[in-house]
Every structure is written in structure tokens, then in C-alpha cells.
N, C-alpha and C. Protein backbone atom coordinates (compact mmCIF):
# COMPACT_ATOMS: atom_id res chain seq x y z
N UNK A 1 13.63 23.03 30.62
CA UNK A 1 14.23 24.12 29.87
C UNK A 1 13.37 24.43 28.65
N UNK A 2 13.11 25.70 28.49
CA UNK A 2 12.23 25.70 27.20
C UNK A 2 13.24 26.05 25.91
N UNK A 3 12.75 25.43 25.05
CA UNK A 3 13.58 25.56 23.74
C UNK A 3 13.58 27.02 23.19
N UNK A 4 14.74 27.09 22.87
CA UNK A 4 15.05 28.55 22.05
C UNK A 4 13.91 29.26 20.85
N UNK A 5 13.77 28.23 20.30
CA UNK A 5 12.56 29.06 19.33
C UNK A 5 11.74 29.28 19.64
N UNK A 6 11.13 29.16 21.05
CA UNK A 6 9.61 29.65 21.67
C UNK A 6 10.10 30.88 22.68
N UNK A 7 11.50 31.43 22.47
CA UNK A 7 12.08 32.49 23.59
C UNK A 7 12.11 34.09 22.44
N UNK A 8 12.21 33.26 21.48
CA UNK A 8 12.43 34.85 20.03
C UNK A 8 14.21 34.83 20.40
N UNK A 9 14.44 34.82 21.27
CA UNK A 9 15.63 35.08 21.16
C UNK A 9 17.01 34.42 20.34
N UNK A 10 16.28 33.72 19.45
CA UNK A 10 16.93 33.00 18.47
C UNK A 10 16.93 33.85 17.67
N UNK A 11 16.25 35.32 17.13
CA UNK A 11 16.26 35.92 16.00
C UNK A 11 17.24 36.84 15.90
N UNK A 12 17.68 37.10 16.77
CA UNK A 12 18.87 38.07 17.25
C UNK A 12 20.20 37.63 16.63
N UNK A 13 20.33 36.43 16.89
CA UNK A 13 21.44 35.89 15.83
C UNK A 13 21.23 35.78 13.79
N UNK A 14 19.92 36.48 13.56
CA UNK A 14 19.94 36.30 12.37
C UNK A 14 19.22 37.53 11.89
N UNK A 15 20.02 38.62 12.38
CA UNK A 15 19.34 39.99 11.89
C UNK A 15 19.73 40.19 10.75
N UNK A 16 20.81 39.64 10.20
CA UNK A 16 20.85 39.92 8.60
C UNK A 16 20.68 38.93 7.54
N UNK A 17 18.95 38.50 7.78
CA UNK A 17 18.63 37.48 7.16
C UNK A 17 17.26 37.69 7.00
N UNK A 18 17.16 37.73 6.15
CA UNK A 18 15.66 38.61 5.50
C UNK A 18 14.64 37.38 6.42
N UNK A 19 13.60 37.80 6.73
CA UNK A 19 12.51 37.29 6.77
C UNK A 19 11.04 37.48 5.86
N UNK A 20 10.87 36.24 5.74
CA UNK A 20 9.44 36.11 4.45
C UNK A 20 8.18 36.69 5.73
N UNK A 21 7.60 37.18 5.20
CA UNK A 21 6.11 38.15 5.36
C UNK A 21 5.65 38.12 3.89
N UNK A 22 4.95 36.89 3.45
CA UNK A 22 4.30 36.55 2.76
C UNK A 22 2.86 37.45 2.21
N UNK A 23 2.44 38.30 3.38
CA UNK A 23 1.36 39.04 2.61
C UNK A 23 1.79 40.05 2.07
N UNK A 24 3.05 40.48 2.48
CA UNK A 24 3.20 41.82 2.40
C UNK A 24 4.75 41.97 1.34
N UNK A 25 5.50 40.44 0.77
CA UNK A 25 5.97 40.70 0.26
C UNK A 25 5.85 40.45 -1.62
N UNK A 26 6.24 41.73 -2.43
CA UNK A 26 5.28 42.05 -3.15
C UNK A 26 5.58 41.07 -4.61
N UNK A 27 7.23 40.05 -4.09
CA UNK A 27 7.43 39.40 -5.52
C UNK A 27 6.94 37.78 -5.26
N UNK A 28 6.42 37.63 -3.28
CA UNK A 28 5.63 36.53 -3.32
C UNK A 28 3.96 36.74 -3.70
N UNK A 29 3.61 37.93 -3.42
CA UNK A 29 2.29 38.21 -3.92
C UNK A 29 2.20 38.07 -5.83
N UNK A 30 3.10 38.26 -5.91
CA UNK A 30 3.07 38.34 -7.92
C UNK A 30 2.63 37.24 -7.91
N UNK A 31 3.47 36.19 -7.57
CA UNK A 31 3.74 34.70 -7.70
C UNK A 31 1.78 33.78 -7.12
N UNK A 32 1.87 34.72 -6.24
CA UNK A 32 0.26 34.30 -6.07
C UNK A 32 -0.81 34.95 -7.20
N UNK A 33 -0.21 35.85 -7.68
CA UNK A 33 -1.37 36.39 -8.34
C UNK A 33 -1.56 35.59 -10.00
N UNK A 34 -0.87 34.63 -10.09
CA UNK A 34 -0.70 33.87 -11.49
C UNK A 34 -1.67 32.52 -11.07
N UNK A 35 -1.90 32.79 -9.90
CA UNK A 35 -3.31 31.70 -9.63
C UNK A 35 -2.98 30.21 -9.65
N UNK A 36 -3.71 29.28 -10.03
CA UNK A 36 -3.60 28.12 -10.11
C UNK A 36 -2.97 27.56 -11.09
N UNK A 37 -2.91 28.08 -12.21
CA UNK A 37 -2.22 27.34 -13.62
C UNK A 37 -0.53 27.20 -13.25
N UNK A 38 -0.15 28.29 -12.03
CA UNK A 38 1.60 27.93 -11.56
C UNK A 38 1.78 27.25 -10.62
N UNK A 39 0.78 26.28 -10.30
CA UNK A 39 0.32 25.57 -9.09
C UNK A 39 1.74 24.16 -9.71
N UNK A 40 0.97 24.16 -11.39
CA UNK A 40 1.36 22.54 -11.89
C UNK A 40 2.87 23.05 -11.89
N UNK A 41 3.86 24.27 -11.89
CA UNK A 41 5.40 24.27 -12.09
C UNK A 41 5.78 24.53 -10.60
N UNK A 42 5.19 24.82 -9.66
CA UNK A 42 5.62 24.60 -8.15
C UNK A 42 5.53 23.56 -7.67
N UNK A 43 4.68 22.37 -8.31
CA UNK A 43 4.73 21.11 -8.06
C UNK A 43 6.08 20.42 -8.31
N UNK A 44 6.55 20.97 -9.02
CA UNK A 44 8.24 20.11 -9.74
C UNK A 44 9.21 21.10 -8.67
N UNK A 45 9.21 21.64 -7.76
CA UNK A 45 10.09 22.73 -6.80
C UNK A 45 9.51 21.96 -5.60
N UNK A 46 8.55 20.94 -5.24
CA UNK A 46 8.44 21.05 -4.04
C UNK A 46 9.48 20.33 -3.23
N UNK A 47 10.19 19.22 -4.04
CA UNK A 47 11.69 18.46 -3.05
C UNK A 47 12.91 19.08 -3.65
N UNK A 48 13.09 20.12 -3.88
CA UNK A 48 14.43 21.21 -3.79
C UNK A 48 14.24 21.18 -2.78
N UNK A 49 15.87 20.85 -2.16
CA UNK A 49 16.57 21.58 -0.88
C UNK A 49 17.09 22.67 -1.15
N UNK A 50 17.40 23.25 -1.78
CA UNK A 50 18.11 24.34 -2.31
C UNK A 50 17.64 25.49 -0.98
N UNK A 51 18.56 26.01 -0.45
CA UNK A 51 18.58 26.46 0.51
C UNK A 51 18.43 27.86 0.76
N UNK A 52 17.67 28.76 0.43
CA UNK A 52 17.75 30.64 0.44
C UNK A 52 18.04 31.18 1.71
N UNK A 53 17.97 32.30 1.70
CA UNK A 53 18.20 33.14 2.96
C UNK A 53 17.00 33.72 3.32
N UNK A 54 15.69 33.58 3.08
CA UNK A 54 14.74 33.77 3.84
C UNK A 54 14.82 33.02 4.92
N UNK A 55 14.27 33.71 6.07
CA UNK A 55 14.37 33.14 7.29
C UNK A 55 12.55 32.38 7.80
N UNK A 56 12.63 31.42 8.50
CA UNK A 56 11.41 30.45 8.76
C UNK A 56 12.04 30.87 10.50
N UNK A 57 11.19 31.71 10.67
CA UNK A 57 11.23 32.09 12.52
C UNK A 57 10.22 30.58 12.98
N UNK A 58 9.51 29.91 12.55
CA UNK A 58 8.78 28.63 12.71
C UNK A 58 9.84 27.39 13.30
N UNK A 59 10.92 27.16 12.19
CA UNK A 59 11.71 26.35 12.48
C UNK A 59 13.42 26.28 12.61
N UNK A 60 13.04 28.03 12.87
CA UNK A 60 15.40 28.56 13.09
C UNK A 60 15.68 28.31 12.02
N UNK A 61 15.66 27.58 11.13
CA UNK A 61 16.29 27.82 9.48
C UNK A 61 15.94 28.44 8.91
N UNK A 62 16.55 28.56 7.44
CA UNK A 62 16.31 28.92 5.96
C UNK A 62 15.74 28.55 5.81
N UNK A 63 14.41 28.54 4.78
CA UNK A 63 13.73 28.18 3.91
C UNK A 63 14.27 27.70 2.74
N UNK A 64 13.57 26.81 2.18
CA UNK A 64 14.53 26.16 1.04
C UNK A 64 13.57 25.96 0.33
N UNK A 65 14.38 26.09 -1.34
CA UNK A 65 13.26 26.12 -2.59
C UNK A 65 11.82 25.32 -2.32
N UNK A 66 12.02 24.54 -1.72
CA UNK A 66 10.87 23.40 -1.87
C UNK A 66 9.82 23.85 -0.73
N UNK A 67 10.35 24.65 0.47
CA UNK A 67 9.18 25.25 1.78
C UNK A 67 8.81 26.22 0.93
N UNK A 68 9.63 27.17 -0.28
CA UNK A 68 8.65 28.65 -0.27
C UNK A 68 7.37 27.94 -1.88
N UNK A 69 7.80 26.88 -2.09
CA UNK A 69 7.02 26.48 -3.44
C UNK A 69 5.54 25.68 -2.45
N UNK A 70 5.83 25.20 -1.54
CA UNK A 70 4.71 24.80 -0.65
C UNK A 70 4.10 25.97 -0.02
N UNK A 71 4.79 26.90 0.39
CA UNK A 71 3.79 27.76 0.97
C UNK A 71 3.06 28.92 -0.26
N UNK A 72 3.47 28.93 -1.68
CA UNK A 72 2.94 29.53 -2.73
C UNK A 72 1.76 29.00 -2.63
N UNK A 73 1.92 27.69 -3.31
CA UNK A 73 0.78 26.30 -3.27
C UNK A 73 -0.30 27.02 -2.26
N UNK A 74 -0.04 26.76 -1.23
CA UNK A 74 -1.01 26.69 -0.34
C UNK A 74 -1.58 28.15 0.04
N UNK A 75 -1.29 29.45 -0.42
CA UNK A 75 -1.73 30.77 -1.05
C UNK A 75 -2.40 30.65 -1.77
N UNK A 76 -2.04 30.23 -2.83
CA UNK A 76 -2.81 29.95 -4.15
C UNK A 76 -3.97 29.19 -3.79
N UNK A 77 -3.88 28.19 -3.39
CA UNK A 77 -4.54 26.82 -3.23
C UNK A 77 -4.57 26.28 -2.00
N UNK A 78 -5.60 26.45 -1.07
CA UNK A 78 -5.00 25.67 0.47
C UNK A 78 -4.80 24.50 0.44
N UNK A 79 -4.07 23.53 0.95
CA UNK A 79 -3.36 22.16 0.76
C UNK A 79 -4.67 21.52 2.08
N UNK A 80 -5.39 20.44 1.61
CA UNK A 80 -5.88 20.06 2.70
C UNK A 80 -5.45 19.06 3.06
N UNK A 81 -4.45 19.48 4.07
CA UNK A 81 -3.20 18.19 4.78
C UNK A 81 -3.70 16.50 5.05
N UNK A 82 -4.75 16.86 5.22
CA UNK A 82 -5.09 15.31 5.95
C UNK A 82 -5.61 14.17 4.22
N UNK A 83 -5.99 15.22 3.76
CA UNK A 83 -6.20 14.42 2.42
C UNK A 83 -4.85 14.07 1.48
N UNK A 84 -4.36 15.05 1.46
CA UNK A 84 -2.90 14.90 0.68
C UNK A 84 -2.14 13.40 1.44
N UNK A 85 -1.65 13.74 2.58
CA UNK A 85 -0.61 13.07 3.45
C UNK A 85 -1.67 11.95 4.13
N UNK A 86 -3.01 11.70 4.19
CA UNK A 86 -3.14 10.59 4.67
C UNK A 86 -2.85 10.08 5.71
N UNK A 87 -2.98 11.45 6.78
CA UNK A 87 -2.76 11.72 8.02
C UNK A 87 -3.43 13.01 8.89
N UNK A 88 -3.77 12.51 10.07
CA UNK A 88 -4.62 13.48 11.03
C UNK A 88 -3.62 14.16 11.68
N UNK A 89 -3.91 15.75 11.99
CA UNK A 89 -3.00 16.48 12.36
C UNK A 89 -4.12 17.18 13.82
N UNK A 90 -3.87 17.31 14.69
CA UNK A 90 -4.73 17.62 16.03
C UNK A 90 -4.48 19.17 16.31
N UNK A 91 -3.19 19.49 16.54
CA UNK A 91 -2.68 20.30 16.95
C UNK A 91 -2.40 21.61 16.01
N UNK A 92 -2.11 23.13 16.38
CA UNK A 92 -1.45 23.96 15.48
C UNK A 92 -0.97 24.75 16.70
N UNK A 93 -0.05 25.51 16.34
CA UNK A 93 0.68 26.21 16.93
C UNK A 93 1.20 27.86 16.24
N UNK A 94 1.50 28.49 17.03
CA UNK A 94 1.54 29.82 16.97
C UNK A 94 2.23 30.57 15.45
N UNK A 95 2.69 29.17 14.69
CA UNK A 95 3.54 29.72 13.40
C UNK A 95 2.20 29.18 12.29
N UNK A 96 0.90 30.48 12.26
CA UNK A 96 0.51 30.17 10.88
C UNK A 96 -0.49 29.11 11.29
N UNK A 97 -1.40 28.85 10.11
CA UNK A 97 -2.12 27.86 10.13
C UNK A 97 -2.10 26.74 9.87
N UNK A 98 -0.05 26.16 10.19
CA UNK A 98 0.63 24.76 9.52
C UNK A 98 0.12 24.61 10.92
N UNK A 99 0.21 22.81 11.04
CA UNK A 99 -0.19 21.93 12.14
C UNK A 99 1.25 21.84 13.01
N UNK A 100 1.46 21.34 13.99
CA UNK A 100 2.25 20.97 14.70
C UNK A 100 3.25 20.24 14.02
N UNK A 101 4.64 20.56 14.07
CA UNK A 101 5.53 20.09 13.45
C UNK A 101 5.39 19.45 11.78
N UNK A 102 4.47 20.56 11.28
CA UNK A 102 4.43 19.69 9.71
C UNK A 102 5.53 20.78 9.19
N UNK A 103 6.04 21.44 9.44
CA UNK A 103 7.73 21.63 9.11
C UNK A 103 8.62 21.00 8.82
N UNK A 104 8.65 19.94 9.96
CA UNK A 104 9.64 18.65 10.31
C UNK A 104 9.28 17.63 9.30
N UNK A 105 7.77 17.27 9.47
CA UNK A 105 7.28 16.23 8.63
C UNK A 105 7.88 16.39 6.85
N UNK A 106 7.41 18.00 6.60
CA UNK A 106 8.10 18.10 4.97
C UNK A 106 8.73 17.95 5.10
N UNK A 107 9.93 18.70 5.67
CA UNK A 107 11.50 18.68 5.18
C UNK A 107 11.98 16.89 5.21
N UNK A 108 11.59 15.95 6.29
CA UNK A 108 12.02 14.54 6.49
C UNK A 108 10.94 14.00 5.16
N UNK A 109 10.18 14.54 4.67
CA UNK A 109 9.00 13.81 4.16
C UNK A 109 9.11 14.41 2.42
N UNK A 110 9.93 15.09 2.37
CA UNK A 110 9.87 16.03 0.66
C UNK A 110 9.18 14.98 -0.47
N UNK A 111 9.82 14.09 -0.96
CA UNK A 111 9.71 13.14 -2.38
C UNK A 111 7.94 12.85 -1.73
N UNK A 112 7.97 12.04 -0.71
CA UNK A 112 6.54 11.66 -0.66
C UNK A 112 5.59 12.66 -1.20
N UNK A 113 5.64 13.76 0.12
CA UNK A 113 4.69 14.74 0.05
C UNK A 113 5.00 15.37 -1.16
N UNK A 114 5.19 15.62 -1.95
CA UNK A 114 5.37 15.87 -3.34
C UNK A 114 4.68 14.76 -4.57
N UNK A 115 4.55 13.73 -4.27
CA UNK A 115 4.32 12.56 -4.85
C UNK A 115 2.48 12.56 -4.49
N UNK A 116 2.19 12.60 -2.74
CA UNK A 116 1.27 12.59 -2.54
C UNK A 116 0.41 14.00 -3.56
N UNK A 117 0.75 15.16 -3.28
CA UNK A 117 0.61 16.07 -3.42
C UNK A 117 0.13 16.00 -4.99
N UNK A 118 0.94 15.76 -5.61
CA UNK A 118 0.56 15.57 -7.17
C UNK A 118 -0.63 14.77 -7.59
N UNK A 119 -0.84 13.51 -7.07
CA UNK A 119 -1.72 12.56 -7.16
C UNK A 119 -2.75 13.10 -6.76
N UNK A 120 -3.02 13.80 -5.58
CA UNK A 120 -4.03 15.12 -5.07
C UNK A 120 -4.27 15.84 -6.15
N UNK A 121 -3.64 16.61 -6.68
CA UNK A 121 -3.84 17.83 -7.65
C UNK A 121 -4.52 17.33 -8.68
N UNK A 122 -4.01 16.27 -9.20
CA UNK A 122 -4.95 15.42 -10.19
C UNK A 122 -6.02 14.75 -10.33
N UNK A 123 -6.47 14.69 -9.05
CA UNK A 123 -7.63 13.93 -8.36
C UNK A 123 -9.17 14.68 -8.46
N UNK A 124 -10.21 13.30 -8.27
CA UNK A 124 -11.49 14.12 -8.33
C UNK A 124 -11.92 14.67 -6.42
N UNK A 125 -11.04 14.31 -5.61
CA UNK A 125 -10.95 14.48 -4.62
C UNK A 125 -11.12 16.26 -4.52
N UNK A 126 -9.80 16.82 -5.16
CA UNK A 126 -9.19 18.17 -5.13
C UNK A 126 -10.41 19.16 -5.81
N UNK A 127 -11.09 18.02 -7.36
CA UNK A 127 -12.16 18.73 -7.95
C UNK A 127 -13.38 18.93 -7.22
N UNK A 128 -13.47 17.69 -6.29
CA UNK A 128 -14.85 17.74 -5.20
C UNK A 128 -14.32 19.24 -4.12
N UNK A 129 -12.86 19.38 -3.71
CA UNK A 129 -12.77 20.12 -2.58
C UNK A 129 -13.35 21.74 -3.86
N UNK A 130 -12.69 22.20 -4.20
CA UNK A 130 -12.97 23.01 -5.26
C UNK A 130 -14.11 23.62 -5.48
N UNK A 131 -14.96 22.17 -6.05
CA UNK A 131 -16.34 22.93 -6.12
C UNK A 131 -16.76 23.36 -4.95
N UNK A 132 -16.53 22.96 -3.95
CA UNK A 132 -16.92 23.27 -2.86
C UNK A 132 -16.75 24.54 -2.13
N UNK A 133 -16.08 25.25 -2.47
CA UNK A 133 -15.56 26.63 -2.55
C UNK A 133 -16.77 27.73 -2.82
């Protein structure tokens, strides 16, 4: 049986539930356009559950304070997963350039990856990725 979220037909039940389109929406573009210095106050939002009504067609839920402060982050700043989390990711799939179930991994994984994440940001690791740019 194939699962519902690879049919679309899961969206039908949530037509009155906004969906994020991140390039094109213009008060997440603001939020990108303040660059890196709002990197360090999305860091303190990334383990809110706090739950919105943007819709994540990726994983059938809401998005919650702490997914739209990670996906700012990683606008702003690409997150290079394997360095942060200290883990190899093989796979990606059709939602975006997140890896295979690193949806699942945040939401079960918030305090860490937040913890990791910070220790990253502070790092000469993040300054080596950077210059590298």
C-alpha cells in the first residue's frame, strides 16, 4: 500500500490551511533578508513546538515554531547536516533539499539539534565552511 503523503491526496483534507512557499512568501523573505545577525535569535526558536497553521505537504502536519526557525536558518545560512548532527544522510527525496526523513529526525531530535546546532554556529568549523563560500 503506498502511504498517503506520496498520493497528494492528503492535501485535500487541508485546503484551509495555508501552505509555506518560502520563496515567494514575502514576510518569510523579510526574515531572510536580515541575514545572518537573526541567525543567533532563531537559534533560541529552534525547540518550540508551538504549533502554526502553515502546512509541511513533506510531513501532513503543521509546522511548528521551531521547523519554520530551521528552515529561516538554513535560507539564510545552509545548515551542513552532517557536520551539525554528526551524521551521514544518503538519501533526499522529493520535499526540498532536506535528506530523507530529517523531518522526523528534528521534530524526535529538537533540544539536541539545537544544542548541536549552536556549538556549530560558534565553531571554527562553520568559520572554515564560510570562508569557503
Amino acid at each position: 500500500m503506498v502511504p498517503s503523503h506520496y498520493t497528494g491526496s492528503y492535501q485535500q483534507n487541508f485546503k484551509k490551511t495555508k501552505q509555506l512557499n518560502s520563496k515567494g512568501d514575502p514576510v518569510f523573505q523579510s526574515m531572510v533578508k536580515y541575514g545572518a545577525p537573526v541567525i543567533v535569535h532563531l537559534m533560541d526558536m529552534l525547540d518550540d513546538t508551538t504549533v502554526t497553521k502553515l502546512f509541511n505537504s513533506c510531513t501532513n502536519k503543521n509546522y511548528t515554531v521551531g521547523d519554520l526557525a530551521f528552515l529561516l536558518i538554513d535560507e539564510i545560512e545552509w545548515i551542513p547536516f552532517a557536520l551539525v548532527i554528526k551524521m551521514q544522510w544518503c538519501t533526499f527525496r522529493a520535499c526540498g533539499s532536506l535528506p530523507d526523513y530529517f523531518w522526523d529526525y528534528l521534530r524526535e531530535n529538537r533540544k539536541s539539534f539545537k544544542q548541536n546546532y549552536q556549538t556549530y554556529y560558534y565553531s571554527k568549523e562553520r568559520k572554515a565552511v564560510q570562508r569557503s563560500k
